[in-house]
Protein backbone atom coordinates (compact mmCIF):
# COMPACT_ATOMS: atom_id res chain seq x y z
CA UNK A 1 -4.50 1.79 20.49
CA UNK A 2 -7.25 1.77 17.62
CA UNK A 3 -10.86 1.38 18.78
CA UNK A 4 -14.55 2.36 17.51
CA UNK A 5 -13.99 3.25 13.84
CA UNK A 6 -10.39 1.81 13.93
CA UNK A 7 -11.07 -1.99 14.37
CA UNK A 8 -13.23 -4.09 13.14
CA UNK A 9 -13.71 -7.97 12.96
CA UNK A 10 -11.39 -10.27 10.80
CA UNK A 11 -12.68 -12.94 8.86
CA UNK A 12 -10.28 -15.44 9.03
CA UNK A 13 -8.83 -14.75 12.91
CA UNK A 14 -12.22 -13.89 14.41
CA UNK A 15 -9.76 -11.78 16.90
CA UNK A 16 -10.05 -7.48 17.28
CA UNK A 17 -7.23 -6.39 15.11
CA UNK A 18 -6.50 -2.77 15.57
CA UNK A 19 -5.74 -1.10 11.96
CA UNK A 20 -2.64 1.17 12.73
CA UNK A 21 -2.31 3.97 9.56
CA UNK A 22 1.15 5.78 8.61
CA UNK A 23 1.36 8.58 6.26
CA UNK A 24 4.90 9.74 5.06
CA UNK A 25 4.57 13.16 5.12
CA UNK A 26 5.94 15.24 2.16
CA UNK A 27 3.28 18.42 1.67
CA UNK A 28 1.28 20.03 3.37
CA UNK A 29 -1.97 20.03 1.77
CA UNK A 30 -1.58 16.32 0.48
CA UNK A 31 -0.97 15.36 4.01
CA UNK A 32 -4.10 16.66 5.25
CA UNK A 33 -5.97 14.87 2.19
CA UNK A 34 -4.16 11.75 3.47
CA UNK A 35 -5.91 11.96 6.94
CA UNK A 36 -8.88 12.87 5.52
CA UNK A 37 -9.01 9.80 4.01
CA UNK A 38 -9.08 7.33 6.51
CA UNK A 39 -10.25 9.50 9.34
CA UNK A 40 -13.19 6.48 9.64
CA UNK A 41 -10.76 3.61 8.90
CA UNK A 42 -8.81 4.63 12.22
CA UNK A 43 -8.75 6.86 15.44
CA UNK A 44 -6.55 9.54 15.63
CA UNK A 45 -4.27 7.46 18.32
CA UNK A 46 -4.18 4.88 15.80
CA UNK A 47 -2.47 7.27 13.05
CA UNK A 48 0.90 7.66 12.64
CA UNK A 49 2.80 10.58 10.56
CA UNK A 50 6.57 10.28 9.83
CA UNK A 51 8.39 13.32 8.87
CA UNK A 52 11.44 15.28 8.62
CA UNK A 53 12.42 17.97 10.91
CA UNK A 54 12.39 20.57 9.20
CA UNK A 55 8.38 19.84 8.26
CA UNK A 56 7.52 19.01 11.98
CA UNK A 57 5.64 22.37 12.50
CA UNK A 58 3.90 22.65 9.85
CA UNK A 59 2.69 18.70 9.79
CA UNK A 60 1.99 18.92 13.59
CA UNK A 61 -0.49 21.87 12.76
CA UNK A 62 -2.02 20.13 9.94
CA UNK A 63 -2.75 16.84 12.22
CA UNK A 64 -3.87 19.06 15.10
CA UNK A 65 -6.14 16.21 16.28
CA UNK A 66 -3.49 13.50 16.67
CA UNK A 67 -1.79 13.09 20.22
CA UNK A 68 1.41 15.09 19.42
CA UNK A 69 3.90 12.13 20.23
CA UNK A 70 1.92 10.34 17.11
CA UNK A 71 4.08 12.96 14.69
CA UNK A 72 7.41 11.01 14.52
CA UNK A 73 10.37 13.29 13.61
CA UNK A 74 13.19 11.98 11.59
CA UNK A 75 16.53 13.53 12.53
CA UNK A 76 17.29 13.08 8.82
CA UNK A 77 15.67 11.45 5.91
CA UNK A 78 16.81 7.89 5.31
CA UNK A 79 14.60 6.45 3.13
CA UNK A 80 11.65 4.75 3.11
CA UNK A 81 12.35 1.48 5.01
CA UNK A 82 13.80 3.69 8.07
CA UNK A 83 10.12 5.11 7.83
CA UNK A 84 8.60 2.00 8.20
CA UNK A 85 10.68 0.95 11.05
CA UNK A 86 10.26 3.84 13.19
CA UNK A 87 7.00 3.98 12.78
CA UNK A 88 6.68 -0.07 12.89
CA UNK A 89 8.82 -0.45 16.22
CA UNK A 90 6.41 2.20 17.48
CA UNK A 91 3.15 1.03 16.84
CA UNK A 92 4.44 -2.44 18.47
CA UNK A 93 4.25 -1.15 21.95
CA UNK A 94 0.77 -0.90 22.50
CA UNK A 95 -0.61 -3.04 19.31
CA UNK A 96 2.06 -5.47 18.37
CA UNK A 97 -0.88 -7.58 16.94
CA UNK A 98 -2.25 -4.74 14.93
CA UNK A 99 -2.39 -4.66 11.12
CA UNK A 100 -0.22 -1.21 9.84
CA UNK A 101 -1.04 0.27 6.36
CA UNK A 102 1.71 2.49 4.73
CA UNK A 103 0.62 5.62 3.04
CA UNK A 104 2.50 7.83 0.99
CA UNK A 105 1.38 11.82 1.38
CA UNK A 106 1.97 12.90 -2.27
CA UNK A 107 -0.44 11.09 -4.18
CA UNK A 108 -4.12 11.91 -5.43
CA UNK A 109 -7.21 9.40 -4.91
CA UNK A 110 -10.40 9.37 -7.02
CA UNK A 111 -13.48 7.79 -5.46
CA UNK A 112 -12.51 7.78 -2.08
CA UNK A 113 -15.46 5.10 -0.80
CA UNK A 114 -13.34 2.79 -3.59
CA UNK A 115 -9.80 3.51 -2.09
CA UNK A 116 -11.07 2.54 1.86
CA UNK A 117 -12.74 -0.26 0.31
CA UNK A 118 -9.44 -1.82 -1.41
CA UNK A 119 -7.13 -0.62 2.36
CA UNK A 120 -9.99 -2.71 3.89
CA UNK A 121 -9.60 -6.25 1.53
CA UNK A 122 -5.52 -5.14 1.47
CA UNK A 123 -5.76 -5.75 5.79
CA UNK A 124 -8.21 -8.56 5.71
CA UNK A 125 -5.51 -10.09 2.97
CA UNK A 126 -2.61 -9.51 5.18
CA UNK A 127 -4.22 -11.31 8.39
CA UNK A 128 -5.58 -13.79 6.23
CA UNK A 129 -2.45 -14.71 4.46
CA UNK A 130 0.19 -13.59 7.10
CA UNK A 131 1.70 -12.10 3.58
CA UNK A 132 2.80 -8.54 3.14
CA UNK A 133 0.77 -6.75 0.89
CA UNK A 134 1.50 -4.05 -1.98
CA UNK A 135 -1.85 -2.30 -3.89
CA UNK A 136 -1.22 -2.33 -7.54
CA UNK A 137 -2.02 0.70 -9.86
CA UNK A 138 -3.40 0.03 -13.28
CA UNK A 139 -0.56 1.47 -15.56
CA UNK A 140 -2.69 3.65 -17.89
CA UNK A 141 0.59 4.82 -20.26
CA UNK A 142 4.27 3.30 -20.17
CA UNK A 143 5.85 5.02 -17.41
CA UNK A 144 9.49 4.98 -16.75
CA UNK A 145 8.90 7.07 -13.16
CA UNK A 146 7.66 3.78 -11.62
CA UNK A 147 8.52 0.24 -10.43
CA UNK A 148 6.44 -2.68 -11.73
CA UNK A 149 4.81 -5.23 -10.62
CA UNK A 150 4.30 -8.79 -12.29
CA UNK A 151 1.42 -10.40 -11.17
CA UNK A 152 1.37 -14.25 -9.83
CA UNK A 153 -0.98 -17.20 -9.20
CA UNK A 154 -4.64 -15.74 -7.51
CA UNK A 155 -4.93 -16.09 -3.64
CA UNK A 156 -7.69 -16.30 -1.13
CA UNK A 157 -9.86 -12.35 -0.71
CA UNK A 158 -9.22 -10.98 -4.58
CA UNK A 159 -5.51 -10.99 -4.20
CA UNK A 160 -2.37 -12.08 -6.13
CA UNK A 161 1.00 -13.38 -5.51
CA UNK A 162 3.99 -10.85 -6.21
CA UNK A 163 5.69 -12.86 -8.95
CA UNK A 164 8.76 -10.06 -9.00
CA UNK A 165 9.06 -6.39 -8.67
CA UNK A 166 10.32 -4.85 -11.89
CA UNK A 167 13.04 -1.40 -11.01
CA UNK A 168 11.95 1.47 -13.09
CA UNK A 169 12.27 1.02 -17.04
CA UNK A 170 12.89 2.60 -19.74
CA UNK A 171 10.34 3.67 -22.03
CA UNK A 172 11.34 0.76 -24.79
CA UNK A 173 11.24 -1.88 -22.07
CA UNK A 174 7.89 0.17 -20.23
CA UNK A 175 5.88 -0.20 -23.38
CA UNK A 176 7.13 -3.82 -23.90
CA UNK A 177 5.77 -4.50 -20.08
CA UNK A 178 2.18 -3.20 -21.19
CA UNK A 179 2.19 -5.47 -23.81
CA UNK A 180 3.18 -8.42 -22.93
CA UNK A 181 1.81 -9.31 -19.87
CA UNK A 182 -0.41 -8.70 -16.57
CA UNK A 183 1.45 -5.65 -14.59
CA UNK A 184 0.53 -3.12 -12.30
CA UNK A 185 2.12 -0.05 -10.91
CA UNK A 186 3.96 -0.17 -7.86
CA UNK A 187 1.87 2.62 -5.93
CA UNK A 188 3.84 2.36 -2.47
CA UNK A 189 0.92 1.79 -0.36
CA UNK A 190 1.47 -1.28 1.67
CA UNK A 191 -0.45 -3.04 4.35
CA UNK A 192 0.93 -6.18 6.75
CA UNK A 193 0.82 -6.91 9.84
CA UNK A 194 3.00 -5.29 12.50
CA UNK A 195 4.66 -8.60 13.41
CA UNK A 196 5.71 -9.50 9.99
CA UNK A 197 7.12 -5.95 8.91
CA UNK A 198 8.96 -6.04 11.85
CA UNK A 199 10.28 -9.78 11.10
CA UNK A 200 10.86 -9.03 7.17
CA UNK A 201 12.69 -5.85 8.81
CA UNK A 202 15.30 -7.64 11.10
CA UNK A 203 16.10 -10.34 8.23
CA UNK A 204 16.86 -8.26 5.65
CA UNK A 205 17.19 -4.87 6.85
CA UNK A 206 19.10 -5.40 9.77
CA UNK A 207 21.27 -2.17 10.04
CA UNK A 208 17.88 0.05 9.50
CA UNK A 209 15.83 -1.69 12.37
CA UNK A 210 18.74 -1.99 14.96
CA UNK A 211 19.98 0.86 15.65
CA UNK A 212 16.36 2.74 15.23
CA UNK A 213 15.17 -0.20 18.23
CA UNK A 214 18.54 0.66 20.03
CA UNK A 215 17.63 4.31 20.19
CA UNK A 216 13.93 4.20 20.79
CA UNK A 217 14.73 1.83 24.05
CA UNK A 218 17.35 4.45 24.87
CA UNK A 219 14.39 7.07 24.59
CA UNK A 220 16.32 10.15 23.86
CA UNK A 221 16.35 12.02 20.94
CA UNK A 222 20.41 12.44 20.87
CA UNK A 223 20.12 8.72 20.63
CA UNK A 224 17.52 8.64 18.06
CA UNK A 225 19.90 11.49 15.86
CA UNK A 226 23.27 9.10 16.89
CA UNK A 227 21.10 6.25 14.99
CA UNK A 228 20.19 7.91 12.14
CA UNK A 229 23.78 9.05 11.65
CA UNK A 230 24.77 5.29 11.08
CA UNK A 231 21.38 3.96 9.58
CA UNK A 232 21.72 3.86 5.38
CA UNK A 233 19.51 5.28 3.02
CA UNK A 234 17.53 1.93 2.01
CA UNK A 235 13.52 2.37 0.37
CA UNK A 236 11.01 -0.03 1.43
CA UNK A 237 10.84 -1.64 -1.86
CA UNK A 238 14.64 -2.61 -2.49
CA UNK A 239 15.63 -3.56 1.56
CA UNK A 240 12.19 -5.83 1.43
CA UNK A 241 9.38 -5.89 -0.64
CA UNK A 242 11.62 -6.87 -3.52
CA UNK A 243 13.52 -9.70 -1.17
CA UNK A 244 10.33 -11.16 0.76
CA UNK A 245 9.27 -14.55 -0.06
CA UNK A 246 5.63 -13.63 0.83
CA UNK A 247 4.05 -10.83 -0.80
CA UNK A 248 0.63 -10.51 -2.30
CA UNK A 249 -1.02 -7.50 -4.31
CA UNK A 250 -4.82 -6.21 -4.39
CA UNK A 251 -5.71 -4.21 -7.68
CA UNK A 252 -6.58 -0.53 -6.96
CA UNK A 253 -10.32 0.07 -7.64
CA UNK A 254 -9.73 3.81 -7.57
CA UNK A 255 -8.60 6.54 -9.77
CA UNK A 256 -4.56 7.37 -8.46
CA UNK A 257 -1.87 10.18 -9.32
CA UNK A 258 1.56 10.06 -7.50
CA UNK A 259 1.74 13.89 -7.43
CA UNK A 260 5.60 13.68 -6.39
CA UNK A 261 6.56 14.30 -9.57
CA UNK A 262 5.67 17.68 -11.97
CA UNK A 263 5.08 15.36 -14.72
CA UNK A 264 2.46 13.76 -12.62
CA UNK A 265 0.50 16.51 -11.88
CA UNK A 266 -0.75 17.16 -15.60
CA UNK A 267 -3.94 15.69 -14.98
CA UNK A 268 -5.05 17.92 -12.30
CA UNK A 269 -3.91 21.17 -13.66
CA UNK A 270 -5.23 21.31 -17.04
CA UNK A 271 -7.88 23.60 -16.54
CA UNK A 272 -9.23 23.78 -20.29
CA UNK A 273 -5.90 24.01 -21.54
CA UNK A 274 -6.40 20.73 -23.89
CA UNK A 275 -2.91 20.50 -25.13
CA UNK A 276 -1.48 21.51 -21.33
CA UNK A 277 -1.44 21.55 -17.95
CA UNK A 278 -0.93 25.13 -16.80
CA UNK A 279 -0.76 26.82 -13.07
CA UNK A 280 -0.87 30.39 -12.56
CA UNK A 281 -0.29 33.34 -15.57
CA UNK A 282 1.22 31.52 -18.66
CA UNK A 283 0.68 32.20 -22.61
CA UNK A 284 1.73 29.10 -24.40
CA UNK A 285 2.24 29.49 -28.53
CA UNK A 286 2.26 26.29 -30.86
CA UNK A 287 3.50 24.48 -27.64
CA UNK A 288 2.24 20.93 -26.56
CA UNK A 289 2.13 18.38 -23.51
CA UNK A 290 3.91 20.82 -21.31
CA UNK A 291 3.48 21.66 -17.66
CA UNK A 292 4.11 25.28 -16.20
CA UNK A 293 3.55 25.90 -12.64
CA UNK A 294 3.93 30.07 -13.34
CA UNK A 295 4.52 31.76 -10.20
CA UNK A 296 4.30 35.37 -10.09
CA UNK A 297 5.43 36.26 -13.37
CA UNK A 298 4.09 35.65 -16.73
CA UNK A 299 5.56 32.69 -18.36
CA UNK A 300 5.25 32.35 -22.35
CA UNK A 301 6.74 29.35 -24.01
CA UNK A 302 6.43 29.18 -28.18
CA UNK A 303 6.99 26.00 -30.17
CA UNK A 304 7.93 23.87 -27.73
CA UNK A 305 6.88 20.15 -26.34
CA UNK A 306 6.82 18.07 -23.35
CA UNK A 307 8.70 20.52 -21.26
CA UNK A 308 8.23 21.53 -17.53
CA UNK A 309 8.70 25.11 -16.45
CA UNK A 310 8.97 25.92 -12.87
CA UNK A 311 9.17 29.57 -11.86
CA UNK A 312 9.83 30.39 -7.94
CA UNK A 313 11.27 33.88 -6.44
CA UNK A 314 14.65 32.29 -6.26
CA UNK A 315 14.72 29.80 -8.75
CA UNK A 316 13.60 28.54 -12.12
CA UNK A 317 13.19 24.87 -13.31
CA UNK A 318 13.40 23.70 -16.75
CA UNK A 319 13.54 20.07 -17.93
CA UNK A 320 11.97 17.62 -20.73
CA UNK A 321 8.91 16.26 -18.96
CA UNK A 322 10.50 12.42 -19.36
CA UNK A 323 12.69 13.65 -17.01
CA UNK A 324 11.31 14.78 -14.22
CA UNK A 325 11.34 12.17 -11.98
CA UNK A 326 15.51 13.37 -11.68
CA UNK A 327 14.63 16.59 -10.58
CA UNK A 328 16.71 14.89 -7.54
CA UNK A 329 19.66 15.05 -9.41
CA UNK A 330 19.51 18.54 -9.34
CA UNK A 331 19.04 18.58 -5.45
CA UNK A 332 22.00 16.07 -5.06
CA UNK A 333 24.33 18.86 -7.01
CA UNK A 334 22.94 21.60 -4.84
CA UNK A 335 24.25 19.60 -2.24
CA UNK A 336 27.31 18.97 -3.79
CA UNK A 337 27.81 22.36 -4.36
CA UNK A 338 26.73 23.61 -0.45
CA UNK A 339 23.99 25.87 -2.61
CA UNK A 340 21.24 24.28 0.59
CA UNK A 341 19.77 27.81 0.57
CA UNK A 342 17.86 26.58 -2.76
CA UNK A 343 16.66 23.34 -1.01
């Protein structure tokens, strides 16, 4: 249960709301960012990690002050809204009235006094309005890596109606989105309360949330693995956000990178390299608006543009930057191909 520092008085309810925080875990050093965050929004019982297996260790020693049962394993990775649930179904055992914000591990905040400001009017919007509640990025270039979102009629604490989730563009139909309207960036940081996630869950997500409730009444972790076995692979977004009649946004006051991608990391590795955003030993000759994450070895490009070069001991990545987001096709053929010794 959240206390102290993790609750606070609502406006609207005039109850104590405990403010229940999830972080999908991806990398390491993000993740600990993440908590570091909104170590004074919540108590450490009050925050939640999700992760896969094969991170567990590592995670669990990064969150060393969370109670360990707080680090929720996933058997396998299923998405996004399988996430949510377990973490959700969770949460509502000991603060089914509790307000849950959803944050992803993998990006990078500016100002961070700005970003716990706009978590705080995002919970005091979803108790307010009973709504769930997306923050919307800024777009500051046309992006084809990210959903969009078109904003609606104003509502009560700064907020907007959803008018309708756009699915990732392309760049012609990105640039027209900048242009001709007011959108924001789907950022993937959510905040509602536990009872409506859980509702929005069951109506249109039903094979996620029932097996995952099955199993966690069952209380064993064969049954949790039998669950995941049958649950699909279904993101937040698409199972609900995208299908819910009641979803508001809150512009982001704060400066945000999704760092999942290489592409997205330019910004924070340019280093005095003007024309490109370089990592480790790298000469780069009449070459622009690349990013090269060297390794060990010396990596020279020469007349060459938007590209992103990867170098690892037992691998090497090349793409055009406009791609990168489907570096996951390339894991999906590694798969394919049983070459998992490269995942």
């Amino acid at each position: 249960m959240a206390g102290g520092s993790g609750t606070r008085f609502w406006p609207r309810s005039r109850q104590r709301v405990p403010k229940q925080l999830l972080a999908i875990a991806t990398r390491k050093t993000l993740l600990a960012d993440t908590l570091a965050r909104v170590r004074s929004l919540a108590t450490p019982r009050a925050t939640w990690i999700v992760t896969g297996a094969s991170h567990a260790t590592a995670v669990r020693r990064e969150a060393r002050g969370l109670p360990r049962g707080n680090v929720l394993v996933e058997p396998q990775g299923r998405n996004t809204a399988a996430a949510v649930a377990l973490a959700a179904l969770r949460i509502a055992r000991t603060a089914p009235d509790g307000v849950m914000i959803v944050l992803p591990a993998d990006h990078a905040i500016g100002d961070v006094a700005a970003f716990r400001a706009t978590l705080v009017q995002a919970m005091d919007v979803a108790v307010a309005t009973d709504r769930l509640v997306t923050i919307g990025i800024a777009p500051t270039r046309p992006e084809t890596g990210y959903g969009y979102i078109q904003v609606g009629e104003p509502l009560d604490g700064g907020a907007h109606a959803v008018a309708r989730f756009i699915e990732k563009p392309d760049l012609a139909r990105a640039q027209s989105l900048l242009e001709g309207g007011d959108v924001l960036w789907n950022g993937g940081i959510f905040a509602w309360r536990v009872e409506r996630i859980l509702a929005e869950l069951r109506r249109w997500t039903p094979d996620v949330v029932g097996p995952l409730e099955h199993a966690l009444k069952r209380g064993t972790a064969r049954a949790l693995a039998q669950a995941y076995a049958r649950v699909p692979s279904v993101s937040i977004d698409t199972g609900v956000m995208e299908r819910a009649e009641r979803v508001a946004v809150v512009r982001a006051t704060f400066p945000w990178s999704d760092v999942g991608s290489w592409a997205a990391v330019a910004d924070l590795w340019r280093n005095g390299h003007e024309a490109n955003a370089v990592r480790g030993s790298a000469v780069l000759v009449d070459s622009t608006g690349c990013v090269v994450d060297a390794g060990s070895r010396l990596v020279a490009l020469v007349g060459v543009e938007d590209l992103v070069v990867v170098d690892t001991p037992d691998a090497l990545l090349v793409c055009p930057k406009g791609r990168a987001q489907d570096v996951r096709l390339i894991v999906e053929e590694l798969r394919r191909r049983k070459l998992q010794r490269y995942l």
